[in-house]
C-alpha atoms as a PDB file:
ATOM      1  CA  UNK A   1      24.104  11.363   9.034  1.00  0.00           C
ATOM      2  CA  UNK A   2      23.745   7.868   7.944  1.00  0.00           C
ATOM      3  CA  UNK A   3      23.104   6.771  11.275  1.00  0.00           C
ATOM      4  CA  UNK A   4      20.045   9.566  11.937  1.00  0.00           C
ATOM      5  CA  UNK A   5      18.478   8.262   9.155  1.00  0.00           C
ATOM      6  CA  UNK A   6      18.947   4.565  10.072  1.00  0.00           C
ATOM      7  CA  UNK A   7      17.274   5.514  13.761  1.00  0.00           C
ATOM      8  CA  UNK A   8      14.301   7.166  11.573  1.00  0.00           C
ATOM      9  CA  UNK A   9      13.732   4.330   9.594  1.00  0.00           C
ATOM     10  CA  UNK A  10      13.856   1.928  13.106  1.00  0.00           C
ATOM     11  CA  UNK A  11      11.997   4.262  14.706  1.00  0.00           C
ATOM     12  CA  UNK A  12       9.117   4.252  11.907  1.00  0.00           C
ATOM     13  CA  UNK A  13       6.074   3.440  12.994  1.00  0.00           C
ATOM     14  CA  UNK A  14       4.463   0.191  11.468  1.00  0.00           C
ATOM     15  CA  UNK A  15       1.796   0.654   8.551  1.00  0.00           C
ATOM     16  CA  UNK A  16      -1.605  -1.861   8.006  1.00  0.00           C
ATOM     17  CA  UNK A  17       0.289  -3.773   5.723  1.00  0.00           C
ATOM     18  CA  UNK A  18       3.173  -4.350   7.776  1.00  0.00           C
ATOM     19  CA  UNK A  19       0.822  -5.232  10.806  1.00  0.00           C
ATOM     20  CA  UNK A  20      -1.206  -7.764   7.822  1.00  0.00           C
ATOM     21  CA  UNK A  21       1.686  -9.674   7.549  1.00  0.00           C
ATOM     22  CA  UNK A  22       3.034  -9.747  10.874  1.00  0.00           C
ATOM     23  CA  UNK A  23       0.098 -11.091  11.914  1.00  0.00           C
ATOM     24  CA  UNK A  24      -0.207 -13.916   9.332  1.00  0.00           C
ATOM     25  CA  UNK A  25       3.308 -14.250   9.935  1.00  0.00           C
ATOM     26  CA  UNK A  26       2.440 -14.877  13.867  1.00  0.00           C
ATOM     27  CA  UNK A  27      -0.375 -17.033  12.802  1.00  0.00           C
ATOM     28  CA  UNK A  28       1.490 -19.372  11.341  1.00  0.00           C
ATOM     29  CA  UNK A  29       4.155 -19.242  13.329  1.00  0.00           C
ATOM     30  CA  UNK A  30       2.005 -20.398  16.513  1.00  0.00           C
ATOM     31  CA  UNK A  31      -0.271 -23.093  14.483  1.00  0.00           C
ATOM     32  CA  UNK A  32       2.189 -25.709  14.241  1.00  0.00           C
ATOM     33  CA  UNK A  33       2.928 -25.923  17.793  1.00  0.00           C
ATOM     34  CA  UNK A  34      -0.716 -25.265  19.196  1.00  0.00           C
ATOM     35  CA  UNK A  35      -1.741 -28.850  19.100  1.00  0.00           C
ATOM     36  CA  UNK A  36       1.056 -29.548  21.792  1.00  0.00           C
ATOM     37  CA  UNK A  37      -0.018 -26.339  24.420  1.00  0.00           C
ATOM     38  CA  UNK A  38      -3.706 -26.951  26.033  1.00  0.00           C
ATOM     39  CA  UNK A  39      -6.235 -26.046  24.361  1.00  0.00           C
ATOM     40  CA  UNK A  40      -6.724 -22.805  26.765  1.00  0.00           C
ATOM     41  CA  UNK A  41      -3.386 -21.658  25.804  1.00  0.00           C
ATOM     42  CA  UNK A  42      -3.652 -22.124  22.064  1.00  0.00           C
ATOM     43  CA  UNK A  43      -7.033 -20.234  22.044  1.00  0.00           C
ATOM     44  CA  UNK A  44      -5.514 -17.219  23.980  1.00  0.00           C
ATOM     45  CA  UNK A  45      -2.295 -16.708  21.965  1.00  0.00           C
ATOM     46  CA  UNK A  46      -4.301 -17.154  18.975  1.00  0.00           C
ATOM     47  CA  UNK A  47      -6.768 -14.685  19.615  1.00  0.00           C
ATOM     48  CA  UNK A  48      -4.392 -11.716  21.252  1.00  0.00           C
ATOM     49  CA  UNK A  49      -2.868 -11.805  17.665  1.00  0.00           C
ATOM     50  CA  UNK A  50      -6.496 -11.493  16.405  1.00  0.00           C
ATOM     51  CA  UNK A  51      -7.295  -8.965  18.340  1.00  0.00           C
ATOM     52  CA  UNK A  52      -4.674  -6.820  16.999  1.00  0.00           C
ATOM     53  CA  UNK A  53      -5.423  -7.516  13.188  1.00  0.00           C
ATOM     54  CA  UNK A  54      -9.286  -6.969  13.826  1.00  0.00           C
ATOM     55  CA  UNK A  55      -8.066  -3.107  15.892  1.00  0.00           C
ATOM     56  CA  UNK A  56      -5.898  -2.317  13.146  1.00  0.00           C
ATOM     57  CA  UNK A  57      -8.327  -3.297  10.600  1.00  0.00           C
ATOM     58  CA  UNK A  58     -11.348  -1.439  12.694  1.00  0.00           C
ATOM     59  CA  UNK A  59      -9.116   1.775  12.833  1.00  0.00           C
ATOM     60  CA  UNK A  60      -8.117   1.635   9.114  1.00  0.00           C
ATOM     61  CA  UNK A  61      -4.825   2.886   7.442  1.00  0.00           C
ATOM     62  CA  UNK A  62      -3.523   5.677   9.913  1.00  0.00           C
ATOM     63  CA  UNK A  63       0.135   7.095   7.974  1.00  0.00           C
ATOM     64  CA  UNK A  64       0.807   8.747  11.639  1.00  0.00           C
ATOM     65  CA  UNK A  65       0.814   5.181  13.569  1.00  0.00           C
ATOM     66  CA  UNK A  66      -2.064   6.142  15.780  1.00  0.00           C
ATOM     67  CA  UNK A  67      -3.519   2.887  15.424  1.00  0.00           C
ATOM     68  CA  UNK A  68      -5.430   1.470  18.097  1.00  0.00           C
ATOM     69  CA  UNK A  69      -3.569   1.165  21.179  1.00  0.00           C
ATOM     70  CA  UNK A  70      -4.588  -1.052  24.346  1.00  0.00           C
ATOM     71  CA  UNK A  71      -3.433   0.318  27.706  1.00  0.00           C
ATOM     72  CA  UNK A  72       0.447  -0.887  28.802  1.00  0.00           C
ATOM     73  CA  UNK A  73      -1.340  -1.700  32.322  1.00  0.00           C
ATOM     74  CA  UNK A  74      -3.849  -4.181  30.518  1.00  0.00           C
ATOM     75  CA  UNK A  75      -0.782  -5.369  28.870  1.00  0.00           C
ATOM     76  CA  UNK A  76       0.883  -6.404  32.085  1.00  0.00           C
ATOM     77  CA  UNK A  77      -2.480  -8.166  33.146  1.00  0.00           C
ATOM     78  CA  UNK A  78      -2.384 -10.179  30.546  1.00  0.00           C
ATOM     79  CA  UNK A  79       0.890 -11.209  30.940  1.00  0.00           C
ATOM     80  CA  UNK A  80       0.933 -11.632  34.958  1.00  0.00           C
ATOM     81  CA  UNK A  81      -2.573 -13.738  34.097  1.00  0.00           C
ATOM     82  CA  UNK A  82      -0.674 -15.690  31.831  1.00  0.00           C
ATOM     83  CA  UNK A  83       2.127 -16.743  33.661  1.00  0.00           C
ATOM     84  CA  UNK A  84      -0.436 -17.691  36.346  1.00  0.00           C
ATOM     85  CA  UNK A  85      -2.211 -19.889  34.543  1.00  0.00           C
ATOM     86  CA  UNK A  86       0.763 -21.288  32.466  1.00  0.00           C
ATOM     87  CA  UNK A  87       1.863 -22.396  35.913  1.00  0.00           C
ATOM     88  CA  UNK A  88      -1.374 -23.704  36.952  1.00  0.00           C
ATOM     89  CA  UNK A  89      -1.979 -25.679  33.918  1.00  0.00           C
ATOM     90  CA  UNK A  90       1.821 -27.045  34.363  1.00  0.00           C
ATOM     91  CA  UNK A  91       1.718 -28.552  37.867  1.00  0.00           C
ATOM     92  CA  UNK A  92       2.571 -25.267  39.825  1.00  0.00           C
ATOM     93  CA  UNK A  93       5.694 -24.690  37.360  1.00  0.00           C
ATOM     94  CA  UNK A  94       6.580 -21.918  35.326  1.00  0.00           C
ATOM     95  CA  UNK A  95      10.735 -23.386  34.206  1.00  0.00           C
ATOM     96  CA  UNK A  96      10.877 -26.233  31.990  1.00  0.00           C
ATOM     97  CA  UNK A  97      10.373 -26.628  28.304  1.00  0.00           C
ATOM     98  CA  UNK A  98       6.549 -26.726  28.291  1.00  0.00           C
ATOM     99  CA  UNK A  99       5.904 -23.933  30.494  1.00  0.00           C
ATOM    100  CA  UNK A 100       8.225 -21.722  29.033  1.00  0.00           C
ATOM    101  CA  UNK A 101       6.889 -23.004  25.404  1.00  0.00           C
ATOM    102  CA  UNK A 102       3.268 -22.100  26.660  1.00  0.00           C
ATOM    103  CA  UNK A 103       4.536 -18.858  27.819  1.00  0.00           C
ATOM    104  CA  UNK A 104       6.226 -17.996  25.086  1.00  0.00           C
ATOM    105  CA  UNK A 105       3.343 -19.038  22.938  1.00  0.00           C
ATOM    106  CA  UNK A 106       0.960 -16.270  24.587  1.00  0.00           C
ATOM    107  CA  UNK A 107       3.935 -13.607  25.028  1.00  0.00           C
ATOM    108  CA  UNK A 108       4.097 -13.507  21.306  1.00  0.00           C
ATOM    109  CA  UNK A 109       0.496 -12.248  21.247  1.00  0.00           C
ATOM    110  CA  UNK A 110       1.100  -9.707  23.763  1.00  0.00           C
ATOM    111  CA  UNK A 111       4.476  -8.145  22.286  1.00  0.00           C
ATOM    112  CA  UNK A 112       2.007  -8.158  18.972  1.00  0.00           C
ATOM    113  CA  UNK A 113      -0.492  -5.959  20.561  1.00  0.00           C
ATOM    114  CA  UNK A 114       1.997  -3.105  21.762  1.00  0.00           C
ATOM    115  CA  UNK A 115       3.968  -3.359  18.517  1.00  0.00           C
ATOM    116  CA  UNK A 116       3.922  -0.087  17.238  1.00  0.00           C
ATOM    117  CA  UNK A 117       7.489   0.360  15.045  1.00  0.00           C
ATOM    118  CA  UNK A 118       9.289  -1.482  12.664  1.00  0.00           C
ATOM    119  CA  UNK A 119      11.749  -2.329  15.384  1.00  0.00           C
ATOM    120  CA  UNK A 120       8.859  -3.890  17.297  1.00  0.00           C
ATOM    121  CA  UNK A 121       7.975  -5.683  13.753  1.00  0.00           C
ATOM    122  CA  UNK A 122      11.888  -7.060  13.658  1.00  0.00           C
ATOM    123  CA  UNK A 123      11.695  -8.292  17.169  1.00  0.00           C
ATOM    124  CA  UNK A 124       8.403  -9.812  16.470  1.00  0.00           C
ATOM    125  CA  UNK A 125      10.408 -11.814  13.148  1.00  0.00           C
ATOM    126  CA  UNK A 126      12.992 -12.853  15.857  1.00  0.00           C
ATOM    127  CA  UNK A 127      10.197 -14.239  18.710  1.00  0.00           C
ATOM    128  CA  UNK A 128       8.517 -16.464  15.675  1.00  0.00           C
ATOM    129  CA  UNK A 129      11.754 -17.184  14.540  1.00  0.00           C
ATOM    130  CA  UNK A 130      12.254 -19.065  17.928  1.00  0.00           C
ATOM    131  CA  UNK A 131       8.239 -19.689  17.973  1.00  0.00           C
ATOM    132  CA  UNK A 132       9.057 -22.215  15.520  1.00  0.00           C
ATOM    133  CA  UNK A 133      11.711 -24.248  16.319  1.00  0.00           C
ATOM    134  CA  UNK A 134       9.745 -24.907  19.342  1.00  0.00           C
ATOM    135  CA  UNK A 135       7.584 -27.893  17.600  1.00  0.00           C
ATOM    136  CA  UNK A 136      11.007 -29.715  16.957  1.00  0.00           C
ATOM    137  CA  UNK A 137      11.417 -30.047  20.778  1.00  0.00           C
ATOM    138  CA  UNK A 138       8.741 -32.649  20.954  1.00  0.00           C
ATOM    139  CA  UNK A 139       9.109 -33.955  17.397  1.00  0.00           C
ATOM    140  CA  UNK A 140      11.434 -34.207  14.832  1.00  0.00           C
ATOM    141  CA  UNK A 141      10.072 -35.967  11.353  1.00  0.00           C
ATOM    142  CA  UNK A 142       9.683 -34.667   7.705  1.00  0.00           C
ATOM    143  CA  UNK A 143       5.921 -33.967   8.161  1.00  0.00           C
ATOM    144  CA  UNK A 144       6.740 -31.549  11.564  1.00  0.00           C
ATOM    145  CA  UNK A 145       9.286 -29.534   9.146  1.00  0.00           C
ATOM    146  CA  UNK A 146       6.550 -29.145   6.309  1.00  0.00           C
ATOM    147  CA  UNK A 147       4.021 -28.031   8.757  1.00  0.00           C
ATOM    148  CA  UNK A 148       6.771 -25.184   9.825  1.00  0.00           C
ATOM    149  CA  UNK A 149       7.552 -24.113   6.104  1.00  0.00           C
ATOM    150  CA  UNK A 150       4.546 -22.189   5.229  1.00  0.00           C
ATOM    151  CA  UNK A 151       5.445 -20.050   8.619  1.00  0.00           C
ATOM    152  CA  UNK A 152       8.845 -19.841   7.157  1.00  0.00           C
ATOM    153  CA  UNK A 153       8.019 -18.309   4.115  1.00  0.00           C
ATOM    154  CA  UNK A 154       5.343 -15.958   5.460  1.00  0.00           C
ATOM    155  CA  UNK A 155       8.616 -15.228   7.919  1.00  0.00           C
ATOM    156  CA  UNK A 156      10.458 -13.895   4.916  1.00  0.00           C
ATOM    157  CA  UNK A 157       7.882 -12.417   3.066  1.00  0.00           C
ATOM    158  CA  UNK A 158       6.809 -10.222   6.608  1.00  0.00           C
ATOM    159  CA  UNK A 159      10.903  -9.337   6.307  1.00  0.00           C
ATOM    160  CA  UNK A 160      10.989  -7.828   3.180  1.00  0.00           C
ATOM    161  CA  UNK A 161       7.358  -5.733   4.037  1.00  0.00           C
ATOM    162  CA  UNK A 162       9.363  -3.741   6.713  1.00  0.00           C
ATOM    163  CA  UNK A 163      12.212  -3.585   4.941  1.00  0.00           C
ATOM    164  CA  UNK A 164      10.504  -1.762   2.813  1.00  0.00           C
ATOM    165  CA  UNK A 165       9.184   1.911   2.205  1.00  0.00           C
ATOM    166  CA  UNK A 166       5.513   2.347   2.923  1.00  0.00           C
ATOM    167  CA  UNK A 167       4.812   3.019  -0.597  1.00  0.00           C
ATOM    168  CA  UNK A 168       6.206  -0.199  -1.558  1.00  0.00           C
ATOM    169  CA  UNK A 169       4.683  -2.266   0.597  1.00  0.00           C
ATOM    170  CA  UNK A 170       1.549  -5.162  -0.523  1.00  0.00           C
ATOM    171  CA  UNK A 171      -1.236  -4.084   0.651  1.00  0.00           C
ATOM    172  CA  UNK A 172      -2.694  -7.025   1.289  1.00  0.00           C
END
């Protein structure tokens, strides 16, 4: 029995609150290493995650997760345009640390748009988890680890919003 409900409560889908603080969470994951990715690629990762806050906030507080949902196919264009251009704006390279930064940077977005449970939410943690150690690869000082901790605690405070029962949850 335990384990039913533990596959309900994965399973559940993700509420306007929970999809507020993912995306601030995403935010400010991707801000501190935007100034390293061109300017293209900073724009476009940025705004994907956008995109999804403005739906959810056009579509309002749905309890039965029928929040706007963008086509899997567009999905996949984005992310075969991506890579494309990622390589294009990298020499004809897609491997390496930059590319695979600046592709990274932009998958984030896209994982963000077809999130729809709170085991897409928990992956999403995990991706700006990685998101922002990515800024240490290029530098390392006091000031680079300051710029990451407002992403770190808007990390754990997106945690403990789907952890959470929907009733529980800031609205934000």
């Amino acid at each position: 029995m335990p384990g039913r409900r533990r596959a309900r409560a994965i399973a559940t889908p993700l509420t306007l609150p929970q999809i507020r603080w993912l995306g601030a969470m995403l935010i400010a994951a991707q801000l501190p290493q935007a100034p390293h990715l061109p300017l293209w690629i900073a724009t476009f990762g940025i705004t994907l995650v956008a995109l999804r806050l403005w739906l959810a906030r056009r579509d309002g507080d749905e309890r039965d997760g029928a929040l706007a949902r963008i086509p899997s196919w567009t999905l996949v264009l984005f992310a075969l345009a991506a890579a494309w251009f990622v390589r294009v704006s990298y020499g004809g390279h897609l491997v390496g640390r930059d590319p695979s930064v600046a592709f990274l940077f932009i998958l984030v977005g896209i994982k963000f748009l077809e999130s729809r449970t709170r085991r897409d939410g928990t992956l999403l943690v995990c991706l700006a988890s990685f998101l922002l150690i990515t800024p240490f690869l290029s530098n390392q000082s006091p000031f680079a680890a300051l710029v990451v901790l407002p992403a770190i605690l808007l990390l754990g405070g997106t945690l403990d919003a789907l952890g959470r029962d929907v009733a529980h949850v800031a609205p934000w």
